[in-house]
Structure formats: structure tokens, C-alpha cells
N, C-alpha and C. Protein backbone atom coordinates (compact mmCIF):
# COMPACT_ATOMS: atom_id res chain seq x y z
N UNK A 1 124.81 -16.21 115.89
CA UNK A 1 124.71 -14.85 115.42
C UNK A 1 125.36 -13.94 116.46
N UNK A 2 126.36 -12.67 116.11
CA UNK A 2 126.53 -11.83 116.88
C UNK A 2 125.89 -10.65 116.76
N UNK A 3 125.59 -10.68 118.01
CA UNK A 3 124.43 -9.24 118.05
C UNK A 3 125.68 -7.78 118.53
N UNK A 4 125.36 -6.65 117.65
CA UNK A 4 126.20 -5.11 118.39
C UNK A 4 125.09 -4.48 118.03
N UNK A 5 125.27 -3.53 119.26
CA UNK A 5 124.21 -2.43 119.46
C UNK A 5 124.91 -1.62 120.27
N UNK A 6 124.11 -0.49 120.32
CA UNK A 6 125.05 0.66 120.92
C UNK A 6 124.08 1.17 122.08
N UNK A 7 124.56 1.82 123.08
CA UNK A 7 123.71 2.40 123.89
C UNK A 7 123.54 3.69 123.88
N UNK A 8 122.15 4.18 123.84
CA UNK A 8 121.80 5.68 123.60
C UNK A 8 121.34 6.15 124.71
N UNK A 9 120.70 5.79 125.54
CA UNK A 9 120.29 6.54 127.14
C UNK A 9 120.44 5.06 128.12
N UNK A 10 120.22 5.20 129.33
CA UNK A 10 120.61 4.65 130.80
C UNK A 10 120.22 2.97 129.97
N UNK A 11 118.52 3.15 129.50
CA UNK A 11 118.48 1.94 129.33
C UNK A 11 117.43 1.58 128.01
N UNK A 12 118.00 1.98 126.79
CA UNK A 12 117.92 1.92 125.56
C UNK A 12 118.80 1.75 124.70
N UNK A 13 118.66 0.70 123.59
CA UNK A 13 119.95 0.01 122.94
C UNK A 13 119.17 0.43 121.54
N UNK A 14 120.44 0.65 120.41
CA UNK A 14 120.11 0.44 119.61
C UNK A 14 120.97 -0.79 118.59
N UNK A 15 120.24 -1.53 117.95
CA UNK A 15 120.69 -2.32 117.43
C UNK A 15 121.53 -1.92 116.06
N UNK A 16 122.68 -2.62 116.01
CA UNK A 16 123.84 -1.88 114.70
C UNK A 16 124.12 -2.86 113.61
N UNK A 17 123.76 -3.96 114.60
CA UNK A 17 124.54 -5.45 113.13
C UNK A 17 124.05 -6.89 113.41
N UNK A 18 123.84 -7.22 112.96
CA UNK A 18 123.84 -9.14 113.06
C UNK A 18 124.94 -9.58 112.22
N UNK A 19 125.56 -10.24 112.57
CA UNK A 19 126.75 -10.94 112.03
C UNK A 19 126.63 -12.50 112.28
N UNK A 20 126.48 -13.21 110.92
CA UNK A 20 125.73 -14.27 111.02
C UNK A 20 127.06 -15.10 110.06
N UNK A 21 128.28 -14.55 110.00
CA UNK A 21 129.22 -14.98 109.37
C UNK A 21 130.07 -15.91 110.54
N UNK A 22 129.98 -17.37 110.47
CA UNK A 22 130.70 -18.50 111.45
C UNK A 22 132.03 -17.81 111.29
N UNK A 23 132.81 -17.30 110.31
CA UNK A 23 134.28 -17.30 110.46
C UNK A 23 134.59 -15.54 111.68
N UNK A 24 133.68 -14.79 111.37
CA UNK A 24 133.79 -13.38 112.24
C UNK A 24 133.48 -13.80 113.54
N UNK A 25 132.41 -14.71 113.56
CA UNK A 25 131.95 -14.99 115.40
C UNK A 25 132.74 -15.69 116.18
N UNK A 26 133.74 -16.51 115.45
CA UNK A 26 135.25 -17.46 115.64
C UNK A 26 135.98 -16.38 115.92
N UNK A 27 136.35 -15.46 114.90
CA UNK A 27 137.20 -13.87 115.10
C UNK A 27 137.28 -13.50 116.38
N UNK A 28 135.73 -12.91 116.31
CA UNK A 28 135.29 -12.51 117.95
C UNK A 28 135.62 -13.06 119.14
N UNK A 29 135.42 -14.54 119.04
CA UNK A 29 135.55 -15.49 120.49
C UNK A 29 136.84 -15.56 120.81
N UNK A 30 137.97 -15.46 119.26
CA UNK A 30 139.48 -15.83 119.48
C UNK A 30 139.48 -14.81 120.29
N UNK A 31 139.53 -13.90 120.43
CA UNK A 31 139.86 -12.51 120.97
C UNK A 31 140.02 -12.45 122.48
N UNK A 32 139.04 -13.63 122.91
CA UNK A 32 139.10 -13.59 124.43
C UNK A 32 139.99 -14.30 124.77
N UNK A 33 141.13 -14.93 123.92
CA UNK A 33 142.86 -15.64 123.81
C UNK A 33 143.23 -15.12 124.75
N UNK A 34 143.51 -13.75 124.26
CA UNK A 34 144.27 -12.42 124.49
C UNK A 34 144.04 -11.18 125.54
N UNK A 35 142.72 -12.00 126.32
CA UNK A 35 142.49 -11.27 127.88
C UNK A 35 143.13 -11.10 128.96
N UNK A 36 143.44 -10.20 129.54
CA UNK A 36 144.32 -10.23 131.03
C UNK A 36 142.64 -9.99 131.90
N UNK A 37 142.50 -11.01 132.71
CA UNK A 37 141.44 -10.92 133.43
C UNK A 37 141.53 -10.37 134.39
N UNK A 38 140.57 -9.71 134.75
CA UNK A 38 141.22 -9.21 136.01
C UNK A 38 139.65 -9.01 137.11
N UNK A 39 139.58 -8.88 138.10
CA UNK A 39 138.71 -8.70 139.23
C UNK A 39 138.76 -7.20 139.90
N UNK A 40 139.44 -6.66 139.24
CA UNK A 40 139.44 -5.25 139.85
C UNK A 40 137.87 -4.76 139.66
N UNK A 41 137.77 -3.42 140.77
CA UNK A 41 136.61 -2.41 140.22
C UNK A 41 136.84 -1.20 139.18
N UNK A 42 135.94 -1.39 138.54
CA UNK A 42 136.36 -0.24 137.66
C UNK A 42 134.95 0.70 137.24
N UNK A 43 134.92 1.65 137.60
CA UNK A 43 133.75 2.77 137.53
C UNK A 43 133.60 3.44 135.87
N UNK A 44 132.83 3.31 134.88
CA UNK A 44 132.96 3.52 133.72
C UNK A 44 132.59 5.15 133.63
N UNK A 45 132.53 5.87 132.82
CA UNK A 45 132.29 7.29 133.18
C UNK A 45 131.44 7.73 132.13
N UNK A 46 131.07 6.71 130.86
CA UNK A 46 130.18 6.65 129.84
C UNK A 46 129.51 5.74 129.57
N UNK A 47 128.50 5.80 128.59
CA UNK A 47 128.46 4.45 127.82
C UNK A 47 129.14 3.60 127.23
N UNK A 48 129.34 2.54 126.53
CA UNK A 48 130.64 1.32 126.44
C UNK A 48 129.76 2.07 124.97
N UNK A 49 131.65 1.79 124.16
CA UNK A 49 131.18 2.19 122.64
C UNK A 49 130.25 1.11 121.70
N UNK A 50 130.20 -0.21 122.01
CA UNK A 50 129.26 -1.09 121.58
C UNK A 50 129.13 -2.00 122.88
N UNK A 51 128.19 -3.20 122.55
CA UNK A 51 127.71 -3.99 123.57
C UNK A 51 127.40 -5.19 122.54
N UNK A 52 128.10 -6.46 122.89
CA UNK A 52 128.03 -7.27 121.91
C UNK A 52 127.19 -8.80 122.77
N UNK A 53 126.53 -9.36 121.78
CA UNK A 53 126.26 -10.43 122.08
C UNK A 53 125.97 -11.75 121.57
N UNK A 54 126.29 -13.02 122.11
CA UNK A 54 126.12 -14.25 120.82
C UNK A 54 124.95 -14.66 121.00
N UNK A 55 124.05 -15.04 119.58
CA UNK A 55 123.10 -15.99 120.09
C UNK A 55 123.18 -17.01 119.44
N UNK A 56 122.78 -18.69 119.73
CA UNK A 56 123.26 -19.93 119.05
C UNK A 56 121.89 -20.46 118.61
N UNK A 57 122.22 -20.89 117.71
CA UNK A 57 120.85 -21.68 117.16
C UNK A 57 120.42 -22.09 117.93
N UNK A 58 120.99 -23.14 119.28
CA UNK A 58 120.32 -24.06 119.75
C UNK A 58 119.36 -23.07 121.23
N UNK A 59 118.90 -21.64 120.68
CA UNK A 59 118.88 -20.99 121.74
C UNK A 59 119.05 -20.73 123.29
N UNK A 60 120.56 -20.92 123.22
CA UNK A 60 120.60 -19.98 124.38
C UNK A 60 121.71 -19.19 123.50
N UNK A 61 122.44 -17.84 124.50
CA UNK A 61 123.51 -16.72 124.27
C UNK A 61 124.14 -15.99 125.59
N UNK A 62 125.05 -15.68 125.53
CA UNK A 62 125.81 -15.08 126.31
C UNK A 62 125.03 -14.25 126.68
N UNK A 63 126.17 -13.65 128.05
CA UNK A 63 125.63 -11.92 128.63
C UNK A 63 126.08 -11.26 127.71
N UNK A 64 125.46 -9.99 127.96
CA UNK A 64 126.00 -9.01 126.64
C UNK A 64 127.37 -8.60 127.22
N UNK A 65 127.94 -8.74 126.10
CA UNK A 65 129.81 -8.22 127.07
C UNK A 65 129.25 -6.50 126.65
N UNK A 66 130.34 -5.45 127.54
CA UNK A 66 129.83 -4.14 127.50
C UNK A 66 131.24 -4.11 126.98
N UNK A 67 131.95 -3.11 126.08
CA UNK A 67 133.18 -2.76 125.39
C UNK A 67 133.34 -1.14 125.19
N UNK A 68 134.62 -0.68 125.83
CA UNK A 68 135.36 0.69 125.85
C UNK A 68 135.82 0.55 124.66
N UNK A 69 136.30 1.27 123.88
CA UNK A 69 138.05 1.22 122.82
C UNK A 69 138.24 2.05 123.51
N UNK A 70 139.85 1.83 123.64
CA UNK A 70 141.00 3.01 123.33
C UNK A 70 142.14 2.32 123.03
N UNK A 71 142.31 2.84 121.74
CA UNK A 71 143.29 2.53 120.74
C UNK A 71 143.12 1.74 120.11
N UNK A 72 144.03 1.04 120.17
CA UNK A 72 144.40 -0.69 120.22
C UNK A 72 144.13 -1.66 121.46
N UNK A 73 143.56 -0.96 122.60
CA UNK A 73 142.84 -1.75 123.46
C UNK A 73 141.95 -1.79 124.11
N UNK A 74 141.42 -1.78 125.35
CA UNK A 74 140.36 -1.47 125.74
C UNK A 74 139.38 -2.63 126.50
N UNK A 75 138.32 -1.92 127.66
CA UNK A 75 137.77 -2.98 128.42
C UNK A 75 136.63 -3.64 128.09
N UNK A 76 136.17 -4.40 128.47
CA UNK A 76 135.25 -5.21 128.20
C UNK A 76 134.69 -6.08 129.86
N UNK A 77 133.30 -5.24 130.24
CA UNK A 77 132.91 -5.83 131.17
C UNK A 77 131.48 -6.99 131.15
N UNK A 78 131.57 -7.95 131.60
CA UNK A 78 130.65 -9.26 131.21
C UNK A 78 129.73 -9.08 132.88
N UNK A 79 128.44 -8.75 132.57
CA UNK A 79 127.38 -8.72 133.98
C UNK A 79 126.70 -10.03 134.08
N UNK A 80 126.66 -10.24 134.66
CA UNK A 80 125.93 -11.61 135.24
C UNK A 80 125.06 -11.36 136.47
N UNK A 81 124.23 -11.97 136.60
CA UNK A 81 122.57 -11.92 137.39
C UNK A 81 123.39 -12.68 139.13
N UNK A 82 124.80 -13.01 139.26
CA UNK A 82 125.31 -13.49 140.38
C UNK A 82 125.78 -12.05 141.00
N UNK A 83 126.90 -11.46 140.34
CA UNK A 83 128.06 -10.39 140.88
C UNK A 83 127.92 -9.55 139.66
N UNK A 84 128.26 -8.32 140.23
CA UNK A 84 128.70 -7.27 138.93
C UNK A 84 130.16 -7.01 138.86
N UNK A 85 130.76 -7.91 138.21
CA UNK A 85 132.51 -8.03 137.87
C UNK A 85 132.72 -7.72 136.19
């Protein structure tokens, strides 16, 4: 299942969708094909316009990736309990 939710204050989410469609959550994952990774710092100046996350039957799921748009592109930062990259 992919989880989107949006963030409304520092640390309150609201939930927007479950997407429980195998061919969209394939969609989604292709997407990370097409990443330029990078290690830079980058200071966000808002909230990320959604915050997405997978969960698998066999329970476990990703970190929540955090996601900007602009345009046609845009960042996407992944937090982990090691580093904040």
C-alpha cells in the first residue's frame, strides 16, 4: 500500500490516499530510475507538498520519503534514524 499525507503543522500529518493499486506502487518505485542522488545539504523553507510512504503486507515499509514539486521536478528527501541526508 502507498500511504500520502500532507503536512499541516511542525508535527501533524494528514492522511490523503491509500493506494492499494500493485500497478501505481510499481509507477511510484519506477520513478526512483530517474534520480540524480545527491548528498548535498539542502535547508527546506516549507512543508514538502506530500510525504509518501510504502507499506508491504509482509509488514514492514519504508521511511516516509518527504517531496517538493516544482514543475516537472522536484526534491525528495528520505530521513533515516542513522543521518539526516
Amino acid at each position: 500500500m502507498l500511504l500520502v499525507r500532507h503536512q499541516v503543522v511542525d508535527h501533524e500529518f494528514e492522511f490523503t490516499k491509500e493506494i492499494k493499486d500493485k500497478e501505481k506502487i510499481v509507477e511510484f518505485e519506477n520513478l526512483f530510475n530517474e534520480v540524480n542522488f545527491s548528498s548535498s545539504e539542502w535547508n527546506e523553507e516549507r512543508y514538502p507538498d506530500m510525504l509518501v510512504q510504502i507499506n508491504h503486507k509482509e509488514g514492514y515499509f519504508t521511511h516516509a520519503f518527504h517531496i517538493w514539486i516544482n514543475g516537472d521536478e522536484g526534491i525528495v528527501l528520505i530521513w533515516t534514524s542513522e543521518e539526516n541526508r
